[in-house]
C-alpha atoms as a PDB file:
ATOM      1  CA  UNK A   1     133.764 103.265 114.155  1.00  0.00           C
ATOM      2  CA  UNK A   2     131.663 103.525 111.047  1.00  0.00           C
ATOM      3  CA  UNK A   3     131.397 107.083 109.333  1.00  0.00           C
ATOM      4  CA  UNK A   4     127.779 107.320 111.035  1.00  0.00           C
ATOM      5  CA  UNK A   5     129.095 107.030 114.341  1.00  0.00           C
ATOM      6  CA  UNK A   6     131.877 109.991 113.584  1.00  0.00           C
ATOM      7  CA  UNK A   7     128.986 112.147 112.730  1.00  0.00           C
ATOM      8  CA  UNK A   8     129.236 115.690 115.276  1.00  0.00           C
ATOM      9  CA  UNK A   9     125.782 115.798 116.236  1.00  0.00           C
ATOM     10  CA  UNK A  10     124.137 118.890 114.222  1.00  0.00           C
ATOM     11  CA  UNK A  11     122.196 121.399 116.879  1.00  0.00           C
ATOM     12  CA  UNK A  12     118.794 119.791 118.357  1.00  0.00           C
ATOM     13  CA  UNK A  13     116.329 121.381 116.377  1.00  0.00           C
ATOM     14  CA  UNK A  14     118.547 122.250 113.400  1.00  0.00           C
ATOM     15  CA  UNK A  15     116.719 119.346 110.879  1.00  0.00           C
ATOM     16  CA  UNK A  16     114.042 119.951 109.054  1.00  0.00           C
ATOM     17  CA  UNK A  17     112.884 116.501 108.832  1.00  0.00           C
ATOM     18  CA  UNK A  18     113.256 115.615 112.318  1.00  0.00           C
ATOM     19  CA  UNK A  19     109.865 113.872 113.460  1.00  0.00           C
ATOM     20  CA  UNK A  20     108.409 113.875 109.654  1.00  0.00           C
ATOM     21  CA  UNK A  21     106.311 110.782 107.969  1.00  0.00           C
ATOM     22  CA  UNK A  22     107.229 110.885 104.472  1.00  0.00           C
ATOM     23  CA  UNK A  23     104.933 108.136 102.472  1.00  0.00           C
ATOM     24  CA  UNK A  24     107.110 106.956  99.527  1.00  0.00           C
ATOM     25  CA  UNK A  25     104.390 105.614  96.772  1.00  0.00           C
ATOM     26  CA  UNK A  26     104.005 104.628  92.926  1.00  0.00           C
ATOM     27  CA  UNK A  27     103.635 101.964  90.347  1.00  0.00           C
ATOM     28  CA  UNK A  28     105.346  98.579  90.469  1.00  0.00           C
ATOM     29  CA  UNK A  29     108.765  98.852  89.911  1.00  0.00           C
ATOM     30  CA  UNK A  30     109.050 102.325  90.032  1.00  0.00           C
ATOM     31  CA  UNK A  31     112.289 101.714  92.759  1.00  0.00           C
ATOM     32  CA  UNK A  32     110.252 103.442  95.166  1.00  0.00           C
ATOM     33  CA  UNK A  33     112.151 101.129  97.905  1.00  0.00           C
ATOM     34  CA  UNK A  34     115.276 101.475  96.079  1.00  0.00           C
ATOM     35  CA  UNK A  35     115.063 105.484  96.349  1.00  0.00           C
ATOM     36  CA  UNK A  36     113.741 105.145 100.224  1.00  0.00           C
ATOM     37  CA  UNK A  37     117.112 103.501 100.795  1.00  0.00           C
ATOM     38  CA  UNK A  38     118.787 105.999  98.956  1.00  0.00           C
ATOM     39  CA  UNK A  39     117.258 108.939 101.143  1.00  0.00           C
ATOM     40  CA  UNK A  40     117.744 107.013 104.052  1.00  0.00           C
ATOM     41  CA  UNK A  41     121.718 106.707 103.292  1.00  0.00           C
ATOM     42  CA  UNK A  42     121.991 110.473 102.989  1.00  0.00           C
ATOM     43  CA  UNK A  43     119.855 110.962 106.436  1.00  0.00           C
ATOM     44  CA  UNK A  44     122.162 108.785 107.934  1.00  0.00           C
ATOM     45  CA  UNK A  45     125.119 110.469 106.764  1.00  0.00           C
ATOM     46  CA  UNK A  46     123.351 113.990 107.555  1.00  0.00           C
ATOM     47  CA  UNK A  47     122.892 112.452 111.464  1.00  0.00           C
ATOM     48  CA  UNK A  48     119.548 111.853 111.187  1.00  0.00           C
ATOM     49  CA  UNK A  49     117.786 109.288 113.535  1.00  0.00           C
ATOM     50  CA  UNK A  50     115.418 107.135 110.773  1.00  0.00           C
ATOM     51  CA  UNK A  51     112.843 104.892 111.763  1.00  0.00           C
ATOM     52  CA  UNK A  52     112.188 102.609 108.196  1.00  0.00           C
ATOM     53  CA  UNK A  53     108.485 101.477 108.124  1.00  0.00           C
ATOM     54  CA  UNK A  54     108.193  98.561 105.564  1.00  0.00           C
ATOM     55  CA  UNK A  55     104.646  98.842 104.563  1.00  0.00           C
ATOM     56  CA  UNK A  56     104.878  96.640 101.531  1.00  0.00           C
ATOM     57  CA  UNK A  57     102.771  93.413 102.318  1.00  0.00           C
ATOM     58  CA  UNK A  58     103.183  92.010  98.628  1.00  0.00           C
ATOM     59  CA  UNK A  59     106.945  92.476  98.820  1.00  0.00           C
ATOM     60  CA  UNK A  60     108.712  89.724 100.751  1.00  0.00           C
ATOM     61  CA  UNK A  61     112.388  90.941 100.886  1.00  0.00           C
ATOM     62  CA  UNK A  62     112.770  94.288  99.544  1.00  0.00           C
ATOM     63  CA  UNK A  63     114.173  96.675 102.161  1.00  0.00           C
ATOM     64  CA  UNK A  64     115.760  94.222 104.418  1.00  0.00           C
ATOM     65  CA  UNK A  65     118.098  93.332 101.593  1.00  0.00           C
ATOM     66  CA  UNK A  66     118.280  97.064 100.436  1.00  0.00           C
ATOM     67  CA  UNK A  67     119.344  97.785 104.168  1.00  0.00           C
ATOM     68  CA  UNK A  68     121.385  94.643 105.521  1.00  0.00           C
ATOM     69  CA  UNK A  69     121.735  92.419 102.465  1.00  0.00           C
ATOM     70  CA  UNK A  70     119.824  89.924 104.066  1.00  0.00           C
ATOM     71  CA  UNK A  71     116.604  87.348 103.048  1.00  0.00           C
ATOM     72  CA  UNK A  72     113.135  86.872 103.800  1.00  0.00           C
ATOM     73  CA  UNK A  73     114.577  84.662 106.680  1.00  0.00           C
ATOM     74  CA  UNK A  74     115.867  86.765 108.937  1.00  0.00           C
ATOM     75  CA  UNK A  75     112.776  90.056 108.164  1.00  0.00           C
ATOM     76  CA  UNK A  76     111.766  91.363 112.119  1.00  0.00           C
ATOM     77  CA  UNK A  77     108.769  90.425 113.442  1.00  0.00           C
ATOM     78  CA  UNK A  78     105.435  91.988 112.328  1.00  0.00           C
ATOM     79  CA  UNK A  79     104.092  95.042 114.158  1.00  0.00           C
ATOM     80  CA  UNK A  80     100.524  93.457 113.913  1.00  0.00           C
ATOM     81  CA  UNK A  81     101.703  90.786 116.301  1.00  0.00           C
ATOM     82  CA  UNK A  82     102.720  94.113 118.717  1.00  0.00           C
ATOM     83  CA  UNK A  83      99.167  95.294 118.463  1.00  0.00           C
ATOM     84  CA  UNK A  84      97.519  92.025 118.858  1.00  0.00           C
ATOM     85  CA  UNK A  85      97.785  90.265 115.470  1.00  0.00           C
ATOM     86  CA  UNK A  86      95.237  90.581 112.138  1.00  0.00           C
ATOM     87  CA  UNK A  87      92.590  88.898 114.610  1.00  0.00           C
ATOM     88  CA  UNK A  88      92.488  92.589 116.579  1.00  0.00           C
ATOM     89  CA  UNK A  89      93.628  94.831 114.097  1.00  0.00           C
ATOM     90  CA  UNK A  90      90.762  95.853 112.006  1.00  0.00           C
ATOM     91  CA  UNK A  91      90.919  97.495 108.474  1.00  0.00           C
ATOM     92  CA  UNK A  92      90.460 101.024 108.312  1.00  0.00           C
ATOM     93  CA  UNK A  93      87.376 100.857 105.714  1.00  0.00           C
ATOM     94  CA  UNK A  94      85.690  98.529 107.717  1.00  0.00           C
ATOM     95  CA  UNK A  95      86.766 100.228 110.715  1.00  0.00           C
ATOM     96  CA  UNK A  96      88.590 103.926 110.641  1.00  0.00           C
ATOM     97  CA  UNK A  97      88.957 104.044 114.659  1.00  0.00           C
ATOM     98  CA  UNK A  98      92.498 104.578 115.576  1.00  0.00           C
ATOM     99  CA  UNK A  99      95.098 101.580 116.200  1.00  0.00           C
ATOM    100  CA  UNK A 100      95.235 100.903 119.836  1.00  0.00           C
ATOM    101  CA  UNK A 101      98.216  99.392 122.254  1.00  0.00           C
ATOM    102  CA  UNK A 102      96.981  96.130 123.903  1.00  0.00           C
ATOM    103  CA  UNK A 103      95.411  97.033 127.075  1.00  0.00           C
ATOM    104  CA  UNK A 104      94.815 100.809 126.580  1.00  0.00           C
ATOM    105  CA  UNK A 105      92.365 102.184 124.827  1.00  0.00           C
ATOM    106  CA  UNK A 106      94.212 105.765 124.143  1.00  0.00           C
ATOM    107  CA  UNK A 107      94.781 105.811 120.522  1.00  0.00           C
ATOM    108  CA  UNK A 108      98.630 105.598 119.185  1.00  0.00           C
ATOM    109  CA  UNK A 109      98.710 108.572 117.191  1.00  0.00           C
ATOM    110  CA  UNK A 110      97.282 110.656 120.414  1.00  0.00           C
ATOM    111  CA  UNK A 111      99.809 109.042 122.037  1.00  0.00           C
ATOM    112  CA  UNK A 112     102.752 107.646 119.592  1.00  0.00           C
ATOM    113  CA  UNK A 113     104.690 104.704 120.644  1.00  0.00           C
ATOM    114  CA  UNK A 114     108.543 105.423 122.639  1.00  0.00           C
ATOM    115  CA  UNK A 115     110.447 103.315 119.973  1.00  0.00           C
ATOM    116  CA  UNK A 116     113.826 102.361 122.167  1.00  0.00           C
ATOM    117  CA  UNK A 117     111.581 101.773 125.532  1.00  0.00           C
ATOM    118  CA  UNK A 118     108.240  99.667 123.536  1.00  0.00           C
ATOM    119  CA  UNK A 119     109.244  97.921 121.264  1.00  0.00           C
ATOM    120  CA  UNK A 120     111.657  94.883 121.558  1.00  0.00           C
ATOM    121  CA  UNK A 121     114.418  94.148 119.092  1.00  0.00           C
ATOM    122  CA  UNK A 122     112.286  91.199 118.134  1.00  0.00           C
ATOM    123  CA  UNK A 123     110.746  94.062 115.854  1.00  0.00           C
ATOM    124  CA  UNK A 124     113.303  95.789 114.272  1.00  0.00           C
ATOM    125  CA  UNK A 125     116.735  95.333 112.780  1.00  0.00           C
ATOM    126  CA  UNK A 126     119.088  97.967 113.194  1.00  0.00           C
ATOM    127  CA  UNK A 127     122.131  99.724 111.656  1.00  0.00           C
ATOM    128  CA  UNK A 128     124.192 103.053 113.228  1.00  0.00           C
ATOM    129  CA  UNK A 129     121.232 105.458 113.692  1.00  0.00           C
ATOM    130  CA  UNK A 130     118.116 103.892 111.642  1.00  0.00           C
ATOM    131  CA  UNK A 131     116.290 101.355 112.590  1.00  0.00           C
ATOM    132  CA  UNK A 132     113.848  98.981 109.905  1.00  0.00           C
ATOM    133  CA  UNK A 133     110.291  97.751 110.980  1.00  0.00           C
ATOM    134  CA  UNK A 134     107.432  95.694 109.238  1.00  0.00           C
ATOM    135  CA  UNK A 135     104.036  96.208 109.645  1.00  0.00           C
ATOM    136  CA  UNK A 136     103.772  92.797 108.027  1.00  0.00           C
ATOM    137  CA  UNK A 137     103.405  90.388 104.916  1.00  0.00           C
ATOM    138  CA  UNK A 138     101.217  88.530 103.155  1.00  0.00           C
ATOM    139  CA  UNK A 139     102.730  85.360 104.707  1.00  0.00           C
ATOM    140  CA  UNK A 140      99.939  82.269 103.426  1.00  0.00           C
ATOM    141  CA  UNK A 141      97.614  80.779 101.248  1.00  0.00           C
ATOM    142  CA  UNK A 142      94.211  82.342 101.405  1.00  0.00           C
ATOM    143  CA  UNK A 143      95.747  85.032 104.660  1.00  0.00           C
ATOM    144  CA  UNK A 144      92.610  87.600 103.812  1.00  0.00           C
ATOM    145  CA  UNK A 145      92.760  91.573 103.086  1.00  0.00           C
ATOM    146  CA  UNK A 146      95.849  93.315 104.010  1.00  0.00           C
ATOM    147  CA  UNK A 147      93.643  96.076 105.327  1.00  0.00           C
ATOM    148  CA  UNK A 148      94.652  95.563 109.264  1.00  0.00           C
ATOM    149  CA  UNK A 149      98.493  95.830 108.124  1.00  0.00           C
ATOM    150  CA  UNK A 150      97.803  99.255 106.398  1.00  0.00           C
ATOM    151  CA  UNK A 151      96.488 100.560 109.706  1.00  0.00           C
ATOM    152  CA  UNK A 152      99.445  99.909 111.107  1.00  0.00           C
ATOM    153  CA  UNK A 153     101.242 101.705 108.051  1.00  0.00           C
ATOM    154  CA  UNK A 154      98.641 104.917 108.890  1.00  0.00           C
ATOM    155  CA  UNK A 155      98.506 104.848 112.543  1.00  0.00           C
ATOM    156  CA  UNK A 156     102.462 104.015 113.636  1.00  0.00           C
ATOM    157  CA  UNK A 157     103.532 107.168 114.935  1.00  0.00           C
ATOM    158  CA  UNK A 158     107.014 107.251 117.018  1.00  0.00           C
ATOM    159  CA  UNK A 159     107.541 110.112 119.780  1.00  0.00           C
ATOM    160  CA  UNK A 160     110.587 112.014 119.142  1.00  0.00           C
ATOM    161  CA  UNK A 161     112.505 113.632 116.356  1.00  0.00           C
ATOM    162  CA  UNK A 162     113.125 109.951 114.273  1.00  0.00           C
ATOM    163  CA  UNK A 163     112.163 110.884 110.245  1.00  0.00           C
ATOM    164  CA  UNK A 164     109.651 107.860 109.237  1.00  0.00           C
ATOM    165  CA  UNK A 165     110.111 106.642 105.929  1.00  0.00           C
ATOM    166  CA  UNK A 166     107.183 104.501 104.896  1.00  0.00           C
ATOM    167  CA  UNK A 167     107.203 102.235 101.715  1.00  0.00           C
ATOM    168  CA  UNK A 168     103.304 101.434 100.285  1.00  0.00           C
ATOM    169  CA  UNK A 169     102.915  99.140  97.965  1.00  0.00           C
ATOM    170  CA  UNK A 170     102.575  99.453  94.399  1.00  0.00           C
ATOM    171  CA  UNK A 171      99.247 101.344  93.249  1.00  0.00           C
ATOM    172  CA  UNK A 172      96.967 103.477  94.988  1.00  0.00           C
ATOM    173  CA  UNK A 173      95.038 101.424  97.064  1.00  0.00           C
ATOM    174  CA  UNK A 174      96.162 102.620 100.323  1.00  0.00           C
ATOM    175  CA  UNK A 175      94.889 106.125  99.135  1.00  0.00           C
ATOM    176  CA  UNK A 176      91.235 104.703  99.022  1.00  0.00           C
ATOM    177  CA  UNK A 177      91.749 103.367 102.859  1.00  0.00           C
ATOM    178  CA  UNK A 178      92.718 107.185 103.851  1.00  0.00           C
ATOM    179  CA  UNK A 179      96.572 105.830 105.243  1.00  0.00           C
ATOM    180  CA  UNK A 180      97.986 109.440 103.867  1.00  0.00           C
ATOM    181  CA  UNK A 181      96.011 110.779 106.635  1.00  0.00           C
ATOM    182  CA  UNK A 182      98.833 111.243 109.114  1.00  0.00           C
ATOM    183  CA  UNK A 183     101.635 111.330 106.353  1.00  0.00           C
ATOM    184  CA  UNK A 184     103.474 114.821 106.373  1.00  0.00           C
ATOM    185  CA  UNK A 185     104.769 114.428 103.143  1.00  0.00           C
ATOM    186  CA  UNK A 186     103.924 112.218  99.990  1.00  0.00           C
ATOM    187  CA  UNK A 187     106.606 111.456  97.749  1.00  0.00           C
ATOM    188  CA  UNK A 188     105.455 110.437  94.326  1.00  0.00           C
ATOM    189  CA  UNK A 189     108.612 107.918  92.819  1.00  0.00           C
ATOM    190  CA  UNK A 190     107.540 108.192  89.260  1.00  0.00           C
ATOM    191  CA  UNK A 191     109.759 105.398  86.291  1.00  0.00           C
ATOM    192  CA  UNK A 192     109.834 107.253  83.153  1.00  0.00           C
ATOM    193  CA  UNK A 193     106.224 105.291  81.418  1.00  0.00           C
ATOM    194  CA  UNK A 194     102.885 106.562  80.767  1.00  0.00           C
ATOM    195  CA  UNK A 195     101.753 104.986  83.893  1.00  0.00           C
ATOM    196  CA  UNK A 196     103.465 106.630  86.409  1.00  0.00           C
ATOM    197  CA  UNK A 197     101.990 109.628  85.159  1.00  0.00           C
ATOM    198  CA  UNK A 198      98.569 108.397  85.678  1.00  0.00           C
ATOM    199  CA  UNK A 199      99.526 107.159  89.120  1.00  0.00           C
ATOM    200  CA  UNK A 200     100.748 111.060  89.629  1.00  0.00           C
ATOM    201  CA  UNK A 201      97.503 112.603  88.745  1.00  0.00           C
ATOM    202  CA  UNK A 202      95.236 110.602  90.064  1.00  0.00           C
ATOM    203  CA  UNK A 203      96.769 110.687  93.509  1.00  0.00           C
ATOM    204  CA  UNK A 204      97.015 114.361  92.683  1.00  0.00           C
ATOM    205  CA  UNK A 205      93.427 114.535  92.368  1.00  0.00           C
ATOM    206  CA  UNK A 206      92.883 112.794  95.876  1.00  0.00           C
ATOM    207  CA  UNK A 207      95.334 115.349  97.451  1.00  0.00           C
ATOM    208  CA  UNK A 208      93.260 118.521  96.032  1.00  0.00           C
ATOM    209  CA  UNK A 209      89.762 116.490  97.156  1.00  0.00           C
ATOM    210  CA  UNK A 210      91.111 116.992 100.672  1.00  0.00           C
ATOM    211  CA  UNK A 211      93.042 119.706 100.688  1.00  0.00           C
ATOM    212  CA  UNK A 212      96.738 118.559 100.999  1.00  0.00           C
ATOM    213  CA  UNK A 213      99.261 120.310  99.426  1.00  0.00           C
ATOM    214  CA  UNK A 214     101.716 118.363 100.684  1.00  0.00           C
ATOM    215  CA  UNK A 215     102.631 116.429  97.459  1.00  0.00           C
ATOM    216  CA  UNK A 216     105.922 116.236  95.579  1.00  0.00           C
ATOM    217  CA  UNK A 217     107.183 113.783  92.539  1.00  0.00           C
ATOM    218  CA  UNK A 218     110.242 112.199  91.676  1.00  0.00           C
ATOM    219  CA  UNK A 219     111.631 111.112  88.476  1.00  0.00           C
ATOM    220  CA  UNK A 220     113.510 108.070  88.912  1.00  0.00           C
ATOM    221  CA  UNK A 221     115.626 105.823  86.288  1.00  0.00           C
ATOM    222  CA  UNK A 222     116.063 108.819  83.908  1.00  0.00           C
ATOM    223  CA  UNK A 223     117.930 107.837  81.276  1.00  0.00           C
ATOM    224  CA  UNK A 224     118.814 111.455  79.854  1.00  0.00           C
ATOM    225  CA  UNK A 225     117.675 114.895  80.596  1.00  0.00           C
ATOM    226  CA  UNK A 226     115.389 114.347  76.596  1.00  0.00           C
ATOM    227  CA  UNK A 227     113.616 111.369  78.793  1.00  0.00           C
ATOM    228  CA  UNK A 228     113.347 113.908  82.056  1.00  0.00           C
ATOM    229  CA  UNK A 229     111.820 116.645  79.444  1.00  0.00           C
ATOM    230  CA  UNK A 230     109.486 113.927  78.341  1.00  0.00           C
ATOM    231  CA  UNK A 231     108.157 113.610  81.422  1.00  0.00           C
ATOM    232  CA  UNK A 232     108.010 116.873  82.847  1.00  0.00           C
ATOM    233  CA  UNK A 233     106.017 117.272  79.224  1.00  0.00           C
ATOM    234  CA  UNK A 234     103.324 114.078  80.291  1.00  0.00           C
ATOM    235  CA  UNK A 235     103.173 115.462  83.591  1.00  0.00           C
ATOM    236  CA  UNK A 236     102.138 119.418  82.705  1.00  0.00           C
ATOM    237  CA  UNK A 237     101.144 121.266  85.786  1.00  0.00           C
ATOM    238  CA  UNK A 238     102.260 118.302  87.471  1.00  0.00           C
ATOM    239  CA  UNK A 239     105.714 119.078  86.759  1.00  0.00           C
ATOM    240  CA  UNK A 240     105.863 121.948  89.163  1.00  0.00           C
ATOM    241  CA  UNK A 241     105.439 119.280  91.944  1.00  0.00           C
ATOM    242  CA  UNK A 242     108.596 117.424  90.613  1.00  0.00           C
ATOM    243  CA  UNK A 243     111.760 117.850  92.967  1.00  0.00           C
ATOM    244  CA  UNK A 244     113.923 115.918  91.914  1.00  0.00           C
ATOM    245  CA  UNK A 245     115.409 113.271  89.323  1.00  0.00           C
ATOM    246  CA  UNK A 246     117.885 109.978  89.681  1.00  0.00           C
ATOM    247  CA  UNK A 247     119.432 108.436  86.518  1.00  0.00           C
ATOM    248  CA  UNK A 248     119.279 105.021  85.825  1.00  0.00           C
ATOM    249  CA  UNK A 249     121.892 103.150  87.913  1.00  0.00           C
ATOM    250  CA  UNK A 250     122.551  99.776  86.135  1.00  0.00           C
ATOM    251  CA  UNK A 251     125.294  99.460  89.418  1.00  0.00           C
ATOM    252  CA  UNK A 252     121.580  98.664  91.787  1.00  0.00           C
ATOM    253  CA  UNK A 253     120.321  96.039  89.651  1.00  0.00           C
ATOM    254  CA  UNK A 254     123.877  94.273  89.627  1.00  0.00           C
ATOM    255  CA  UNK A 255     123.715  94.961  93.473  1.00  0.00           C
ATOM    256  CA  UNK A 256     119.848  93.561  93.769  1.00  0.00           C
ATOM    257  CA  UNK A 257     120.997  90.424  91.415  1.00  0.00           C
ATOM    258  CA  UNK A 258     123.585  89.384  94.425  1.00  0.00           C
ATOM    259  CA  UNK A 259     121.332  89.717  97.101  1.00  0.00           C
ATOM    260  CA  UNK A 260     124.064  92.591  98.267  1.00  0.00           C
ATOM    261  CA  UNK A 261     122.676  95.873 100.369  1.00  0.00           C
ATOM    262  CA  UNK A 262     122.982  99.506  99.025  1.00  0.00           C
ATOM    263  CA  UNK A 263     126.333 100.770  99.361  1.00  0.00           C
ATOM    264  CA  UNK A 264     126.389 104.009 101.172  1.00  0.00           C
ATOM    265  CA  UNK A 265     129.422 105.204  99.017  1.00  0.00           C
ATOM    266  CA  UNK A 266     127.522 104.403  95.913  1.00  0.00           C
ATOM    267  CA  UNK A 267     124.723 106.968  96.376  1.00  0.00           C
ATOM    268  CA  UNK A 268     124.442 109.402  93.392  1.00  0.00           C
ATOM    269  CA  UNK A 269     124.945 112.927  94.455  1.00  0.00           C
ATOM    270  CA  UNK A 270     121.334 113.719  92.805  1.00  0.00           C
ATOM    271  CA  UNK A 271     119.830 112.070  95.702  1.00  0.00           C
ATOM    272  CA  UNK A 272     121.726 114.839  98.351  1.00  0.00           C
ATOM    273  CA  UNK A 273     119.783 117.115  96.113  1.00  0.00           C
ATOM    274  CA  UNK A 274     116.442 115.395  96.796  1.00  0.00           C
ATOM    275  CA  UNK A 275     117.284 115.010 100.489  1.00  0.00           C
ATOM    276  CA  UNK A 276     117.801 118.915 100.168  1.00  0.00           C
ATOM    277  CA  UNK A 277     114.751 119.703  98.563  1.00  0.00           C
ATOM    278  CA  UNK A 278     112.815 117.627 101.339  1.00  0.00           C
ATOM    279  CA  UNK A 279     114.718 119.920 103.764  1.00  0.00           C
ATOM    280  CA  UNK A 280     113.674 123.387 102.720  1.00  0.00           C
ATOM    281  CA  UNK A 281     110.141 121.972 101.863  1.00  0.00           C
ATOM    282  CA  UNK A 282     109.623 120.812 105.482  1.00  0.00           C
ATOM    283  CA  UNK A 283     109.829 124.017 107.127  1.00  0.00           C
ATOM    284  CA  UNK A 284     108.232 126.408 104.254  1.00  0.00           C
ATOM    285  CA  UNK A 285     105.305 124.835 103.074  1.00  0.00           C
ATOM    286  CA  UNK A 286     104.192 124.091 100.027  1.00  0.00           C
ATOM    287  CA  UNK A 287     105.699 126.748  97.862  1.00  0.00           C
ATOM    288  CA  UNK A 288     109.229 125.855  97.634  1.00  0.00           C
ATOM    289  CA  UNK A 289     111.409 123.745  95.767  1.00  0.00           C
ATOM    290  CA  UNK A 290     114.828 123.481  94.174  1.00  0.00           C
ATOM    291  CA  UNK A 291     115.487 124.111  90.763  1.00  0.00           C
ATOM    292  CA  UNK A 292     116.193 120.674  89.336  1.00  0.00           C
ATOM    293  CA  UNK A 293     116.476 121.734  85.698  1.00  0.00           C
ATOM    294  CA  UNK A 294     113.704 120.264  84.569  1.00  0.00           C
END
């Protein structure tokens, strides 16, 4: 048995993030999908059951090798292709009605998709208790706008008490097609540069537009707590949304190098302090975070 599967089962009801989107997002090469696998290691361990929505069309690889330590060859089948391919799925500018099933014309998110009894393995790979989808990739020459696959990113919601994790792409792109509308919580993944703190407040400035208050940053590849004082500096007001800060791990780049998945005995003990902070933000709201020291 792996150490998942000697888990005790925690009381139903007794997670936080049970049946929570969290929408990971930020600038290329943040390690936005290098800190989703991180969280999802710690859920794991925790006893979580994690669905892993790869939203990243431009990224051929990325979390299937972060997960399994496998190649482009063996990614699961799109979800378009579940909901009828990119010649039914419309993009949400063009066209902001709900994703549908084939044959019923109930929207998903009225009535989310039962993940172990709907969708066949064909779909997903899986590992202990989490399970790793696609919406889909930019696969050819001349394929067209991406927009159907980010519906599938916005509108993908499981029944049950899985935690989604959803990796965007780089940028802010999907904010201007609305796919943070059904997102619980966004997680801001922010590399110590100038840019990231753009990214930060102009997705901050989206968030106050409509009203959520549901945003929260993290400072990833810190090289010292002077660099995390930098940023908290760039960032201002912003800083007060920041829960949490990884050091630069020059052990995942090795890792990434050989094509080799995250090793679950290899995650820094800053990112149990993240997964905490997610925890008591859950339940409470807007208002509370964990001292990181920053």
């Amino acid at each position: 048995m792996t150490a998942v599967e000697n888990l005790r089962p925690e009381p139903i009801g007794s997670r936080p993030l049970e049946g929570k989107r969290i929408l990971f997002f930020g600038k290329g090469g943040s390690g936005k999908s290098t800190l989703l696998a991180l969280v999802a290691s710690v859920l794991q361990r925790k006893g979580y059951r994690i669905m892993v929505l790869d939203g990243d069309a431009s990224n051929p690889e990325g979390l299937v090798r972060l997960l399994f330590g496998l190649g482009v060859h063996e990614e699961p089948k799109a979800l378009a292709e579940f909901f009828g391919g990119i010649q039914r799925v419309t993009c949400p500018v063009d066209d902001p009605m709900p994703l549908t099933r084939i044959g019923d014309t109930e929207p998903v998110p009225a009535k989310p998709i039962r993940l172990r009894e709907e969708i066949g393995p064909e779909y997903y790979l899986e590992k202990g208790n989490l399970r790793l989808l696609q919406a889909g990739k930019i696969e050819s020459y001349g394929q067209g706008c991406d927009g159907p696959l980010e519906k599938v990113v916005r509108d993908f919601v499981i029944a049950g008490d899985f935690v989604s994790l959803i990796d965007e792409k780089a940028g802010i792109e999907h904010f201007g097609r609305r796919i943070p509308d059904r997102m619980d919580i966004l997680l801001g993944v922010l590399d110590c540069t100038r840019e990231s703190v753009s990214i930060a407040r102009r997705v901050s400035g989206f968030a106050a537009a409509i009203g959520v208050p549901r945003l929260w940053l993290v400072l990833n590849k810190t090289e010292s707590q002077d660099m995390a004082d930098q940023m908290a500096g760039l960032l201002g007001d912003l800083s007060s949304r920041v829960i949490g800060a990884l050091p630069y791990d020059p052990g995942l780049v090795r890792a990434s190098l050989a094509g080799r998945a995250l090793n679950p005995q290899a995650v820094p003990a800053e990112a149990d302090l993240l997964v905490q902070s997610l925890e008591r933000i859950a339940p409470e709201g807007d208002e509370c975070r964990l001292d990181m020291g920053l």
